[in-house]
PDB file of N, CA and C in Angstrom:
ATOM      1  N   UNK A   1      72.761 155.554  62.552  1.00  0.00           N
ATOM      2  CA  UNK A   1      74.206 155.428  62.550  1.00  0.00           C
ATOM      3  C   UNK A   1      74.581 154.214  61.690  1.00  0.00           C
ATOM      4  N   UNK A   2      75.600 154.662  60.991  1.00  0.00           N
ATOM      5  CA  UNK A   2      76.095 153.344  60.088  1.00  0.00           C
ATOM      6  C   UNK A   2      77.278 152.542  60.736  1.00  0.00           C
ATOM      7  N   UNK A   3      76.902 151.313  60.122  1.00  0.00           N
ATOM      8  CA  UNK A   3      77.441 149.892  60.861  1.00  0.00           C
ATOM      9  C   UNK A   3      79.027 150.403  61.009  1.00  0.00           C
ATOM     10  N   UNK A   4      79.439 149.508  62.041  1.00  0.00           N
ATOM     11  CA  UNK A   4      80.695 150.154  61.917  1.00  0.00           C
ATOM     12  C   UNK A   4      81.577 151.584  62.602  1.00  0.00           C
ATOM     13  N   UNK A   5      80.580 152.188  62.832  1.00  0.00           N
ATOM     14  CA  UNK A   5      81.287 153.702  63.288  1.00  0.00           C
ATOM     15  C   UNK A   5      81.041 153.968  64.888  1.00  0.00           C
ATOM     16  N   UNK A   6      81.876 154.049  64.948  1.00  0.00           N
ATOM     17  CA  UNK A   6      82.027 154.583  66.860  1.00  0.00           C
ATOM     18  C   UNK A   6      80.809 155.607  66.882  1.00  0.00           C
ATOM     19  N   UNK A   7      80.474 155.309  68.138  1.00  0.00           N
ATOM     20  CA  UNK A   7      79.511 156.154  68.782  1.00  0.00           C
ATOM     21  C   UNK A   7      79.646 157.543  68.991  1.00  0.00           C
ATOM     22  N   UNK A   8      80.844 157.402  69.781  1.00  0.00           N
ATOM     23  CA  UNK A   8      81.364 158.498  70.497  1.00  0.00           C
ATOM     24  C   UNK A   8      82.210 159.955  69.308  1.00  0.00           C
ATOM     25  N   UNK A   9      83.001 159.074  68.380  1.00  0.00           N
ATOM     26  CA  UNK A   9      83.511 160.371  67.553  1.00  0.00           C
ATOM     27  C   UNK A   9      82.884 160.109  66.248  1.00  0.00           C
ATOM     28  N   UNK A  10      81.932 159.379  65.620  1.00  0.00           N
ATOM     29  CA  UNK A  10      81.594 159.184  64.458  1.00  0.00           C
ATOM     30  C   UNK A  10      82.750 158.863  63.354  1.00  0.00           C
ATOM     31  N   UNK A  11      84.080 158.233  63.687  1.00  0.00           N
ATOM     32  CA  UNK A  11      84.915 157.775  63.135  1.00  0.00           C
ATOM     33  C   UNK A  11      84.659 155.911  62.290  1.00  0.00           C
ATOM     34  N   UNK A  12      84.694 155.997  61.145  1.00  0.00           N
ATOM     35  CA  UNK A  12      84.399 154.192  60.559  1.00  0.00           C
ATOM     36  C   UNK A  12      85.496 153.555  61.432  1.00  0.00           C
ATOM     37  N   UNK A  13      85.239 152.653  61.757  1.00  0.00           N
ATOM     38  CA  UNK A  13      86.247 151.254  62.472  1.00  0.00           C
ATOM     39  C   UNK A  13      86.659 150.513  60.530  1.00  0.00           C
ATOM     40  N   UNK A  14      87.683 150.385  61.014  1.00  0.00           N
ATOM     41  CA  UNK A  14      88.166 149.136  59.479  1.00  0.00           C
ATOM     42  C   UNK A  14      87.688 148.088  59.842  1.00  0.00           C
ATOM     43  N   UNK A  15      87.073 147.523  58.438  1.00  0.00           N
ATOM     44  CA  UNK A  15      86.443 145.791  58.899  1.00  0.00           C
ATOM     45  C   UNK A  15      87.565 145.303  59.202  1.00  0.00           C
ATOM     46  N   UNK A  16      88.986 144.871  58.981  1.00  0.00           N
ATOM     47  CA  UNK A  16      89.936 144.194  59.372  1.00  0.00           C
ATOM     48  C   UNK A  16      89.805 143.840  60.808  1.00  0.00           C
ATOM     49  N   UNK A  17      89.357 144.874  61.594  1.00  0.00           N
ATOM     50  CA  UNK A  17      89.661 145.666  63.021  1.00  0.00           C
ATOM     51  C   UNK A  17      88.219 145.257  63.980  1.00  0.00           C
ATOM     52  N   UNK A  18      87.341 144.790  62.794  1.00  0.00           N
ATOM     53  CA  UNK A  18      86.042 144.143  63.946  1.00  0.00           C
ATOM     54  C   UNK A  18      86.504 142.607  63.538  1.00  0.00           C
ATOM     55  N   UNK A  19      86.747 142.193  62.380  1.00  0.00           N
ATOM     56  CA  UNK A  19      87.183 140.924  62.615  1.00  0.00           C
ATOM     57  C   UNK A  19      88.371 139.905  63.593  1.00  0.00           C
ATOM     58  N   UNK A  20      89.204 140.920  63.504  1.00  0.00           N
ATOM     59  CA  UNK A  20      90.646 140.804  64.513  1.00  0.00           C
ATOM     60  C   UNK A  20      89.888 140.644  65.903  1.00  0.00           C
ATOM     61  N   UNK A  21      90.000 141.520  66.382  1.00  0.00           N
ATOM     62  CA  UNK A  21      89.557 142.415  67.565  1.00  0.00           C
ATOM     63  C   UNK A  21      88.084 142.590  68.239  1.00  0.00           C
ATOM     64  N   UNK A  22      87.657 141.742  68.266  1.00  0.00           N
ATOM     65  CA  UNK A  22      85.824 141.850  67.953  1.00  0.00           C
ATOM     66  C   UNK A  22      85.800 141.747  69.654  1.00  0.00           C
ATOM     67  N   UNK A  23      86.900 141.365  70.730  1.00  0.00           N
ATOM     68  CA  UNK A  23      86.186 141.546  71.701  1.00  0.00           C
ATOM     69  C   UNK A  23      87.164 142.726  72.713  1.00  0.00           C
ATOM     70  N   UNK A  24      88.648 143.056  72.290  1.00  0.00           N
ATOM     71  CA  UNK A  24      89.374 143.868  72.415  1.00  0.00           C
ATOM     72  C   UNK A  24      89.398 145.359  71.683  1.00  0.00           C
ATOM     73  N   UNK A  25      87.794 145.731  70.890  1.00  0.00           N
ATOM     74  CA  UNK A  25      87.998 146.929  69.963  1.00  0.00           C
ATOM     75  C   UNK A  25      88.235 148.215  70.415  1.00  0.00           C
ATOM     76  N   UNK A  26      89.204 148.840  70.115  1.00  0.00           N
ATOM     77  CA  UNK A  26      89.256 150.468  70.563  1.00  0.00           C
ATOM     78  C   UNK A  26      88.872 151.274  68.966  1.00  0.00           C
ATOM     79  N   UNK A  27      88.791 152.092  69.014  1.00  0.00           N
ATOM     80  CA  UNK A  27      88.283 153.433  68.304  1.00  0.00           C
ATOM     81  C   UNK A  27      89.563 153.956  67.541  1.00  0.00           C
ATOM     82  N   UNK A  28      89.748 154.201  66.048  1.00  0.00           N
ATOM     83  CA  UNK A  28      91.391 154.612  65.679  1.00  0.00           C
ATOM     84  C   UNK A  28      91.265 155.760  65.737  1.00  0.00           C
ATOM     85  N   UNK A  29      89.583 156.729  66.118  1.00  0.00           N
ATOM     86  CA  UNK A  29      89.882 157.881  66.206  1.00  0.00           C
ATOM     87  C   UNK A  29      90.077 158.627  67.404  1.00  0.00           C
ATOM     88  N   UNK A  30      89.012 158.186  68.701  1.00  0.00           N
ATOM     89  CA  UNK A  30      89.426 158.443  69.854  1.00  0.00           C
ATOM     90  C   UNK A  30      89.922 157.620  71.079  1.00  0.00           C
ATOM     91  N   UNK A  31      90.500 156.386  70.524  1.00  0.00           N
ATOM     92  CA  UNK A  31      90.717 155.416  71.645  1.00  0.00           C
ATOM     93  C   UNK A  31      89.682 155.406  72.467  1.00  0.00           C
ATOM     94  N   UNK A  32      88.635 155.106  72.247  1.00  0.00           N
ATOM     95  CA  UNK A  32      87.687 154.362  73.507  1.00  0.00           C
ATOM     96  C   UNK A  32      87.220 153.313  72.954  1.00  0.00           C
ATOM     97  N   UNK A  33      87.362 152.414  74.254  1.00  0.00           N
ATOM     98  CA  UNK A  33      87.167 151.233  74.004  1.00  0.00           C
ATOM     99  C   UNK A  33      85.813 150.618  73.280  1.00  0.00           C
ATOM    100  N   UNK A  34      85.326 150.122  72.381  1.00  0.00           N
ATOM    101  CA  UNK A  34      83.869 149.895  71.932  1.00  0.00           C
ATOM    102  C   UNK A  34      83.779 148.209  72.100  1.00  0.00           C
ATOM    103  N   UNK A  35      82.596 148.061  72.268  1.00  0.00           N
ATOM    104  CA  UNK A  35      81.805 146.388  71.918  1.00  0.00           C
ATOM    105  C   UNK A  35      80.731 146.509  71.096  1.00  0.00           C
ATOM    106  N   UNK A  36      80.617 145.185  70.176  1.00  0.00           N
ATOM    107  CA  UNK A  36      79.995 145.030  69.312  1.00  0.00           C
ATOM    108  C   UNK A  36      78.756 144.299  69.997  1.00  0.00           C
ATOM    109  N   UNK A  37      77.345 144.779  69.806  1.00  0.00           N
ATOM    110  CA  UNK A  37      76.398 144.682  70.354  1.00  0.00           C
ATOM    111  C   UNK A  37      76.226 143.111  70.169  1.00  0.00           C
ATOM    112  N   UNK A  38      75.584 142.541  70.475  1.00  0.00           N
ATOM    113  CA  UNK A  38      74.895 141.277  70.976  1.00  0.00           C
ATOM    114  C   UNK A  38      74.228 141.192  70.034  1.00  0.00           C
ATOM    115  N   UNK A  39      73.315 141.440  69.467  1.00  0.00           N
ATOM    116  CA  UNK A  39      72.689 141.411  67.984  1.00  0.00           C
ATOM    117  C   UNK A  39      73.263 141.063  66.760  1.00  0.00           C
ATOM    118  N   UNK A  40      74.116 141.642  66.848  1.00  0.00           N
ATOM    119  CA  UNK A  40      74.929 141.857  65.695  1.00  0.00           C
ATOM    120  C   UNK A  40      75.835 140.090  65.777  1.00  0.00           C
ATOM    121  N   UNK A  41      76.151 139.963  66.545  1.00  0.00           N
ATOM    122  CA  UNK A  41      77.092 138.688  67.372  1.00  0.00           C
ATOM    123  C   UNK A  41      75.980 137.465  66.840  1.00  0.00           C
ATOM    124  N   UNK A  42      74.493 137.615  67.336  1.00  0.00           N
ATOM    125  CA  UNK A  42      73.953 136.397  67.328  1.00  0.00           C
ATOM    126  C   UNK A  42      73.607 136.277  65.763  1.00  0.00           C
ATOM    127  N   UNK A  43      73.286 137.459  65.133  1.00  0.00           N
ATOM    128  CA  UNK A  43      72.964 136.779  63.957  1.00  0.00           C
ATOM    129  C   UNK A  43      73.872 136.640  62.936  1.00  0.00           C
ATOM    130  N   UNK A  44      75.167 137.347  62.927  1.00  0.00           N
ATOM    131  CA  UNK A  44      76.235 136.694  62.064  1.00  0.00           C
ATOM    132  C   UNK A  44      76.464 135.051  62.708  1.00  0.00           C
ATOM    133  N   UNK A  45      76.448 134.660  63.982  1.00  0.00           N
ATOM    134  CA  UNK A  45      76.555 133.295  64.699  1.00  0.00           C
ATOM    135  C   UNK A  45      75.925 132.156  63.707  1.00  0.00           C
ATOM    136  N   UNK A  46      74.148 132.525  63.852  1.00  0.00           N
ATOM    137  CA  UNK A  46      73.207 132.009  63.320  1.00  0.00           C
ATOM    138  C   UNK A  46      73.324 131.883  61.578  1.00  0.00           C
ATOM    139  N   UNK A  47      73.819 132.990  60.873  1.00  0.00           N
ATOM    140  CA  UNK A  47      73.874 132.942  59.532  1.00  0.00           C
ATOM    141  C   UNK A  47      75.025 132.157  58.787  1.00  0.00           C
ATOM    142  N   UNK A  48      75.974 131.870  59.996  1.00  0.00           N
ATOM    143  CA  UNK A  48      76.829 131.407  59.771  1.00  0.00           C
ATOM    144  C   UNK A  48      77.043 129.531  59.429  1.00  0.00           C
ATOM    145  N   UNK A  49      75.858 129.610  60.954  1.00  0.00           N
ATOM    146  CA  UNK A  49      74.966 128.049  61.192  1.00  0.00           C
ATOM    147  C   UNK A  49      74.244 127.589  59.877  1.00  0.00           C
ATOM    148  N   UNK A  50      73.818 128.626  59.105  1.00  0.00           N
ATOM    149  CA  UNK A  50      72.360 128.613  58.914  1.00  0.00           C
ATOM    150  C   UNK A  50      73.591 127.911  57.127  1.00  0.00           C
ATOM    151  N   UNK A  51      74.577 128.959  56.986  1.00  0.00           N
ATOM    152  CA  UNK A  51      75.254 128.479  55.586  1.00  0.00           C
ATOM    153  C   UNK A  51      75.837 127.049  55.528  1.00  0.00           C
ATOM    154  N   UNK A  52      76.526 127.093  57.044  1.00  0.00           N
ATOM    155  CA  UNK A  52      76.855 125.614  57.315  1.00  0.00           C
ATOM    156  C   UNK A  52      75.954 124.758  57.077  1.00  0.00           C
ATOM    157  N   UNK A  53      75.221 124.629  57.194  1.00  0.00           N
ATOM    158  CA  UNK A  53      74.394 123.538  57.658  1.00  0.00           C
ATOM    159  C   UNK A  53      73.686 123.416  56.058  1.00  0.00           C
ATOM    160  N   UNK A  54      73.586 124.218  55.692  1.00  0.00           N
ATOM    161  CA  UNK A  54      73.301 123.839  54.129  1.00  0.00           C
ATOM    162  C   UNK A  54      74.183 123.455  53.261  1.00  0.00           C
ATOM    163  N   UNK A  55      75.327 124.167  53.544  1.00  0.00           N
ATOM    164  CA  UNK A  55      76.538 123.470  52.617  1.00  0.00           C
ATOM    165  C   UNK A  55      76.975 122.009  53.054  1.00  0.00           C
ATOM    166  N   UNK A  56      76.228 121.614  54.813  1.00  0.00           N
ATOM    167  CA  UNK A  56      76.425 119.806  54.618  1.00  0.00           C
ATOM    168  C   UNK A  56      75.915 119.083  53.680  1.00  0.00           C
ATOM    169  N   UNK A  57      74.632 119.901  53.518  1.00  0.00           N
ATOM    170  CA  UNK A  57      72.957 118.983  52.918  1.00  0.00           C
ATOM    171  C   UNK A  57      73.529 118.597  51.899  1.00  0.00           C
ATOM    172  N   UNK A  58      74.422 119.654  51.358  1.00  0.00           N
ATOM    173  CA  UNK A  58      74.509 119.964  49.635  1.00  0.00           C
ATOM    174  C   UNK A  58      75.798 119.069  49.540  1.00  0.00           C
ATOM    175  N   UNK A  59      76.861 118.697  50.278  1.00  0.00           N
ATOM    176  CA  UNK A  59      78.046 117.933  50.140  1.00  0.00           C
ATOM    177  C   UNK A  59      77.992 116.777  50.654  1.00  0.00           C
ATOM    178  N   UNK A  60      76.814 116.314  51.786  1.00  0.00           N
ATOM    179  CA  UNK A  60      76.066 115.053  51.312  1.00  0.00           C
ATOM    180  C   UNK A  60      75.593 114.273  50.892  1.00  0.00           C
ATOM    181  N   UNK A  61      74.539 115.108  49.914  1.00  0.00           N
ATOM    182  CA  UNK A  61      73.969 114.622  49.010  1.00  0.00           C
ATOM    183  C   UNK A  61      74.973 114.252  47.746  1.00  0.00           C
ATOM    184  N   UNK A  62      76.113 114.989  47.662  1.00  0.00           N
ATOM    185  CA  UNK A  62      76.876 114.691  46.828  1.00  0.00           C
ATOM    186  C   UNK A  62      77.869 113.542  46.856  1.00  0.00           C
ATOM    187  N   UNK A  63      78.012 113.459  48.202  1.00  0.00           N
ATOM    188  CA  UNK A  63      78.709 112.367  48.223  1.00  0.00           C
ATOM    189  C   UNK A  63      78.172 111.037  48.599  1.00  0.00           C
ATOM    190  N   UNK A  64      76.668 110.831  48.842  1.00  0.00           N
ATOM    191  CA  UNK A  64      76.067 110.025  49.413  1.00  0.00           C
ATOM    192  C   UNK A  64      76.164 108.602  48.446  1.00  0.00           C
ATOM    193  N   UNK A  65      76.502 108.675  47.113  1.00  0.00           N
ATOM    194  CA  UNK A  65      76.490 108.103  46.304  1.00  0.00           C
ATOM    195  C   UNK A  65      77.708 107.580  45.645  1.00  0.00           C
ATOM    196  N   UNK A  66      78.471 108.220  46.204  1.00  0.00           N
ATOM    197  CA  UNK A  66      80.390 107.811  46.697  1.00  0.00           C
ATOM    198  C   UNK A  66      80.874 107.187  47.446  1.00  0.00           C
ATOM    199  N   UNK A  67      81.043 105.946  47.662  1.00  0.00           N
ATOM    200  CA  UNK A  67      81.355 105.388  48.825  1.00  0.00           C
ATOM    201  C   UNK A  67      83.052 105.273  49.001  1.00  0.00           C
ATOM    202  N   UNK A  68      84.200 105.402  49.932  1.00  0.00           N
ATOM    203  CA  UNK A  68      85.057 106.257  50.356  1.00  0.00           C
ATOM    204  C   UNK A  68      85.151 106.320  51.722  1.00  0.00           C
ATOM    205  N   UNK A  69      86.305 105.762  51.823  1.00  0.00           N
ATOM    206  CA  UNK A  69      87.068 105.860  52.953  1.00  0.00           C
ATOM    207  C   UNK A  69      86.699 107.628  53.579  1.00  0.00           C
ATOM    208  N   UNK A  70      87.027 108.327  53.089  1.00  0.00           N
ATOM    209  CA  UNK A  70      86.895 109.441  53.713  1.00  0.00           C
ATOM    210  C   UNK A  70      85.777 110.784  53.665  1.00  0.00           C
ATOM    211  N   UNK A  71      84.997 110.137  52.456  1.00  0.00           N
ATOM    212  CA  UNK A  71      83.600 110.958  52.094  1.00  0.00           C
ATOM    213  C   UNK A  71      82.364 111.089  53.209  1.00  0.00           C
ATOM    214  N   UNK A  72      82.551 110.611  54.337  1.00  0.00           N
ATOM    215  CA  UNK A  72      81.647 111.293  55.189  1.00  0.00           C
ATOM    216  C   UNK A  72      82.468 112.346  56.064  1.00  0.00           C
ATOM    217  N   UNK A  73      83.629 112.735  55.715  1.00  0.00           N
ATOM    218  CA  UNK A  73      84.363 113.771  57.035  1.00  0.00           C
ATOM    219  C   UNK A  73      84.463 114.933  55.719  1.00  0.00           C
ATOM    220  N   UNK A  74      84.086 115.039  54.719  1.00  0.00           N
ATOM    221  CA  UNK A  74      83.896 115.923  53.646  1.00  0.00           C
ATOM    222  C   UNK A  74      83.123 116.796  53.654  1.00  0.00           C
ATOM    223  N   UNK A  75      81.718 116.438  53.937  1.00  0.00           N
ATOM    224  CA  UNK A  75      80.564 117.651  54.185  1.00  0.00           C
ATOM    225  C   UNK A  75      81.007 118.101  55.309  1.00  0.00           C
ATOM    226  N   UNK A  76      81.866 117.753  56.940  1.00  0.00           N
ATOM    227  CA  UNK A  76      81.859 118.189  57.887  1.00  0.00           C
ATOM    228  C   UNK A  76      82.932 119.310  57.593  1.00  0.00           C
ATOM    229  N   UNK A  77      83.959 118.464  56.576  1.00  0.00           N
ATOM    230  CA  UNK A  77      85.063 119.833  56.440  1.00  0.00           C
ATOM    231  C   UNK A  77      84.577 121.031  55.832  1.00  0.00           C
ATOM    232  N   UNK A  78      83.511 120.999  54.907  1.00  0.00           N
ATOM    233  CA  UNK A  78      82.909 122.151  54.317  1.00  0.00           C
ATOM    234  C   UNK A  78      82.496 122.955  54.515  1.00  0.00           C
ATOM    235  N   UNK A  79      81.418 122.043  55.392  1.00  0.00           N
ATOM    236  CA  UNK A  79      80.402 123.036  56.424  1.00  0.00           C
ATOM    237  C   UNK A  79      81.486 123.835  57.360  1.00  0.00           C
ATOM    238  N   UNK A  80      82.458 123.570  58.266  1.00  0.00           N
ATOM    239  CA  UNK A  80      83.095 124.200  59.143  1.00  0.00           C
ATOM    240  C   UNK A  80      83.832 125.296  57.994  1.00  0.00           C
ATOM    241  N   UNK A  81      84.274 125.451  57.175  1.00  0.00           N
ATOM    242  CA  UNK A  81      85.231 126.328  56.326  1.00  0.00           C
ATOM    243  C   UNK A  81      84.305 126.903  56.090  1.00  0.00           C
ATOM    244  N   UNK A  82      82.736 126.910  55.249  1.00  0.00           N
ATOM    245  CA  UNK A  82      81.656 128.043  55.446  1.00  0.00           C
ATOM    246  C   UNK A  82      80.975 129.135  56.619  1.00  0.00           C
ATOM    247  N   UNK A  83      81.272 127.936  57.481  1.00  0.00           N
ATOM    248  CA  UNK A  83      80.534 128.875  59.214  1.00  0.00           C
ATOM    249  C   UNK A  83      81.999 129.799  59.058  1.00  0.00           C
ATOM    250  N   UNK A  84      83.138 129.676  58.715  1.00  0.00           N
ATOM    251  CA  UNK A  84      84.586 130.284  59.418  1.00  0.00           C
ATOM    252  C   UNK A  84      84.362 131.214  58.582  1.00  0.00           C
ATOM    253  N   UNK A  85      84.289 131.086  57.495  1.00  0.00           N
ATOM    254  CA  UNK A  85      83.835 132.773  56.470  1.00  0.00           C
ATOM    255  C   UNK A  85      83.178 133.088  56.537  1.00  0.00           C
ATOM    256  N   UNK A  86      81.630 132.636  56.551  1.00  0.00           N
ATOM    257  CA  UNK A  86      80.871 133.649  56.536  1.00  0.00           C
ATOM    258  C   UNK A  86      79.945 134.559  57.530  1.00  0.00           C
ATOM    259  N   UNK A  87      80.167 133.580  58.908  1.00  0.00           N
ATOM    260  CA  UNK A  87      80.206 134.663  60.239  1.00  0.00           C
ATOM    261  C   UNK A  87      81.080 135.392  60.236  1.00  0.00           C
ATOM    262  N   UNK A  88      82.183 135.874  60.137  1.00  0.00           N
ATOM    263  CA  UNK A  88      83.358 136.969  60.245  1.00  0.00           C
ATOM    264  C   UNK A  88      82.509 137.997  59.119  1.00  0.00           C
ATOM    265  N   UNK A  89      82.299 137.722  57.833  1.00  0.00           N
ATOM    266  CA  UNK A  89      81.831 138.185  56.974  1.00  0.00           C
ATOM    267  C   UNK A  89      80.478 139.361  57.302  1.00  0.00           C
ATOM    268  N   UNK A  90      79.731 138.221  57.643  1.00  0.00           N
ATOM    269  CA  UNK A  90      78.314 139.148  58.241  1.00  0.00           C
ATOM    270  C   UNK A  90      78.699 140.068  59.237  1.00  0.00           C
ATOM    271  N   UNK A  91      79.676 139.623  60.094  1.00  0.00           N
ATOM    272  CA  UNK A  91      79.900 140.339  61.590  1.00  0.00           C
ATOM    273  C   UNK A  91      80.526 141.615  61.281  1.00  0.00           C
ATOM    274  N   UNK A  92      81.369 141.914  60.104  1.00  0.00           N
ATOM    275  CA  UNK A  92      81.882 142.943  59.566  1.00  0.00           C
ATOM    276  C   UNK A  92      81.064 143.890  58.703  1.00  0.00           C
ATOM    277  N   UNK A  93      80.103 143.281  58.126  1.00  0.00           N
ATOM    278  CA  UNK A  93      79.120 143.791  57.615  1.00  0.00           C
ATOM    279  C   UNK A  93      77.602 144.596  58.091  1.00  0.00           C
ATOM    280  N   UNK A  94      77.406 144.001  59.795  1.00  0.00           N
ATOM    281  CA  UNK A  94      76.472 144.035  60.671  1.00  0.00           C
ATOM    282  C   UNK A  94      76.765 144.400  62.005  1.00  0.00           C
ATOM    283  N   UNK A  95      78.276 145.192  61.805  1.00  0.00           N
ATOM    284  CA  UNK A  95      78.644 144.998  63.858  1.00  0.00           C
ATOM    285  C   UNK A  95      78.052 146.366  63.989  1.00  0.00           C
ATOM    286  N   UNK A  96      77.482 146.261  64.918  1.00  0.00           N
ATOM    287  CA  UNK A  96      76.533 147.743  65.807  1.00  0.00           C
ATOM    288  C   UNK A  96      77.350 147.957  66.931  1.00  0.00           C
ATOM    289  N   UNK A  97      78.470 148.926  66.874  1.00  0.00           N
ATOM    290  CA  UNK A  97      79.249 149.231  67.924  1.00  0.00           C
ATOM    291  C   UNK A  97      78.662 150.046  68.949  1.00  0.00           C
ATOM    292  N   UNK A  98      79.087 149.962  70.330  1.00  0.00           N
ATOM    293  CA  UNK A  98      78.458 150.833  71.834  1.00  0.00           C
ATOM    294  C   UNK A  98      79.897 151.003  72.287  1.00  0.00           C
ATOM    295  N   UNK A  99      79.633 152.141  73.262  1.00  0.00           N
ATOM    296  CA  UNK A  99      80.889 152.401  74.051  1.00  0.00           C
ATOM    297  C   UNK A  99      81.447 151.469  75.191  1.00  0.00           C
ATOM    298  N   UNK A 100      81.903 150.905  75.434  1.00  0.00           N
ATOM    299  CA  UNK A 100      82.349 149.838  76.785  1.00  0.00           C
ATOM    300  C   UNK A 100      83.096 150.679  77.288  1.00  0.00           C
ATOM    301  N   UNK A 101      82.579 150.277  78.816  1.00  0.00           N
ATOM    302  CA  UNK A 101      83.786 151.148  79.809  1.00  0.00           C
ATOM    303  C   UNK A 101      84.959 150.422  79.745  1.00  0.00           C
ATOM    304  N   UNK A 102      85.788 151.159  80.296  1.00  0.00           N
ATOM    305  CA  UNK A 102      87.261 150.620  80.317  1.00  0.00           C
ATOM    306  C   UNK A 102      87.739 149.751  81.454  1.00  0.00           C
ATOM    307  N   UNK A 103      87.787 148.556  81.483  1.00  0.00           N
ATOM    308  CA  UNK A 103      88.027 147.758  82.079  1.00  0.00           C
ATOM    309  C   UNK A 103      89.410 147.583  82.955  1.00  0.00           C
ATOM    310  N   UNK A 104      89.109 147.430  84.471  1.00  0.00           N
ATOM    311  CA  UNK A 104      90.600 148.000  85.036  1.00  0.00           C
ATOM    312  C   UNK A 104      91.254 146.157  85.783  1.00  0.00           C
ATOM    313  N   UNK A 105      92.357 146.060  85.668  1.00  0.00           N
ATOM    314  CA  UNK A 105      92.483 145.239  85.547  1.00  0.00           C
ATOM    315  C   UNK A 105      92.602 144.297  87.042  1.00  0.00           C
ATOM    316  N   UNK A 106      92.703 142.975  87.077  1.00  0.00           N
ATOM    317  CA  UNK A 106      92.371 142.441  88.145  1.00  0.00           C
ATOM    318  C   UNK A 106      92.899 143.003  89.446  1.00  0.00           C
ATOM    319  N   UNK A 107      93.118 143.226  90.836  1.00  0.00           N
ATOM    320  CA  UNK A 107      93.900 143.515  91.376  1.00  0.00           C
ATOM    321  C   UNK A 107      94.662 142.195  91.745  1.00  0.00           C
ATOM    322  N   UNK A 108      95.838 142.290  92.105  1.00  0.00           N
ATOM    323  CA  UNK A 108      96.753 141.197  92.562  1.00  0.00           C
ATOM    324  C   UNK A 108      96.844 140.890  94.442  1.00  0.00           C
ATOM    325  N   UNK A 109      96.326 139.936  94.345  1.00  0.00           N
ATOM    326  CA  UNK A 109      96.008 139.569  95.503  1.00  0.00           C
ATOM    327  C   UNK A 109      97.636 138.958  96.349  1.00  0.00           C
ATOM    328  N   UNK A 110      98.366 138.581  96.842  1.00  0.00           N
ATOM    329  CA  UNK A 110      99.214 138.121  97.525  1.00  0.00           C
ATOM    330  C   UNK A 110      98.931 136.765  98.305  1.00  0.00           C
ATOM    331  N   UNK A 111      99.098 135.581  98.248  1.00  0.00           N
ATOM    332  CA  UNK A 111      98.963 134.606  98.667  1.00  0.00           C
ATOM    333  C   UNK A 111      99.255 134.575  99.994  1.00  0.00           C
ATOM    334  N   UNK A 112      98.714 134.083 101.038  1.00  0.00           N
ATOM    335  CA  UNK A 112      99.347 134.280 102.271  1.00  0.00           C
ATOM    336  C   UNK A 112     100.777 133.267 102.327  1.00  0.00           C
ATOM    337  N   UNK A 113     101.161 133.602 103.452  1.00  0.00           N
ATOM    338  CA  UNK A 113     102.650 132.876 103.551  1.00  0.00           C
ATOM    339  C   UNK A 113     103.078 131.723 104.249  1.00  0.00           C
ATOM    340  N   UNK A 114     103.237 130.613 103.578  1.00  0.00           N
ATOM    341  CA  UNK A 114     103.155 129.610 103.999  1.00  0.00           C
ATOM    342  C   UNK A 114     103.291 129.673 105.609  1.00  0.00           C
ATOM    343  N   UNK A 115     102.560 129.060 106.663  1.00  0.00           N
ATOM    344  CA  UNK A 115     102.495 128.803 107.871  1.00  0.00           C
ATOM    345  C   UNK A 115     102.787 126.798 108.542  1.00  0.00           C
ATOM    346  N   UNK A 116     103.956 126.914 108.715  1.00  0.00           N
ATOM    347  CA  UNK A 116     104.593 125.843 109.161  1.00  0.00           C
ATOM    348  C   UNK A 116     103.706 124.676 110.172  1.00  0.00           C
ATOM    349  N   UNK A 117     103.314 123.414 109.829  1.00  0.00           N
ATOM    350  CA  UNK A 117     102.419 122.763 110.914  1.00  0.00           C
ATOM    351  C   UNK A 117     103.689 122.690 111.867  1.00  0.00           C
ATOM    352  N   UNK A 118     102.997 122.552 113.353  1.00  0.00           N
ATOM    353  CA  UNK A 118     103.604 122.446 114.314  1.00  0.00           C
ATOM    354  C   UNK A 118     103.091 121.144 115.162  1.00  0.00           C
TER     355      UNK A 118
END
């Protein structure tokens, strides 16, 4: 089965629609609710880590030799704007959708009623 496509009707999901929605996804062809497997989750997570963390090395090293009021919060801004693209990226590229049951919602409990000390 290719990435992306409901289980249940073999309909593609729009990447827009795993990125949005990645823990609220329904199906545009048969409304059932889907989740994106755990796999798919950890290693867009990890690849995401994995770009970050190199794009510090690399905007460190660049600035290590700059001295600047504000050149050490530079590699941190980088690295975070790489993890933010390119996990969404992979995750759209790699989501392995399953059917999730449909989740019913809390019941509403009623507080008891205040009881007066005596």
């Amino acid at each position: 089965m290719a990435a992306r496509q409901c289980p249940n009707c073999m309909a593609i999901i729009p990447a827009g629609k795993i990125a949005s929605f990645s823990n609220d996804l329904v199906c545009t062809g048969c409304g059932h609710p889907l989740g994106i497997s755990a796999f798919s989750r950890y290693i867009s997570a990890f690849t995401g880590l994995g770009v970050g963390a190199l794009v510090w090395k690399i905007a460190s090293d660049h600035y290590a030799g700059n001295p600047g009021s504000i050149n050490w919060l530079l590699p941190i801004v980088y690295a975070y704007l790489a993890l933010s693209v390119v996990a969404p990226i992979v995750l759209i590229l790699l989501a392995d959708l399953h059917l999730r049951e449909a989740e019913t919602p809390p019941a509403i409990h009623e507080a008891p009623a205040h009881h007066p000390s005596h």
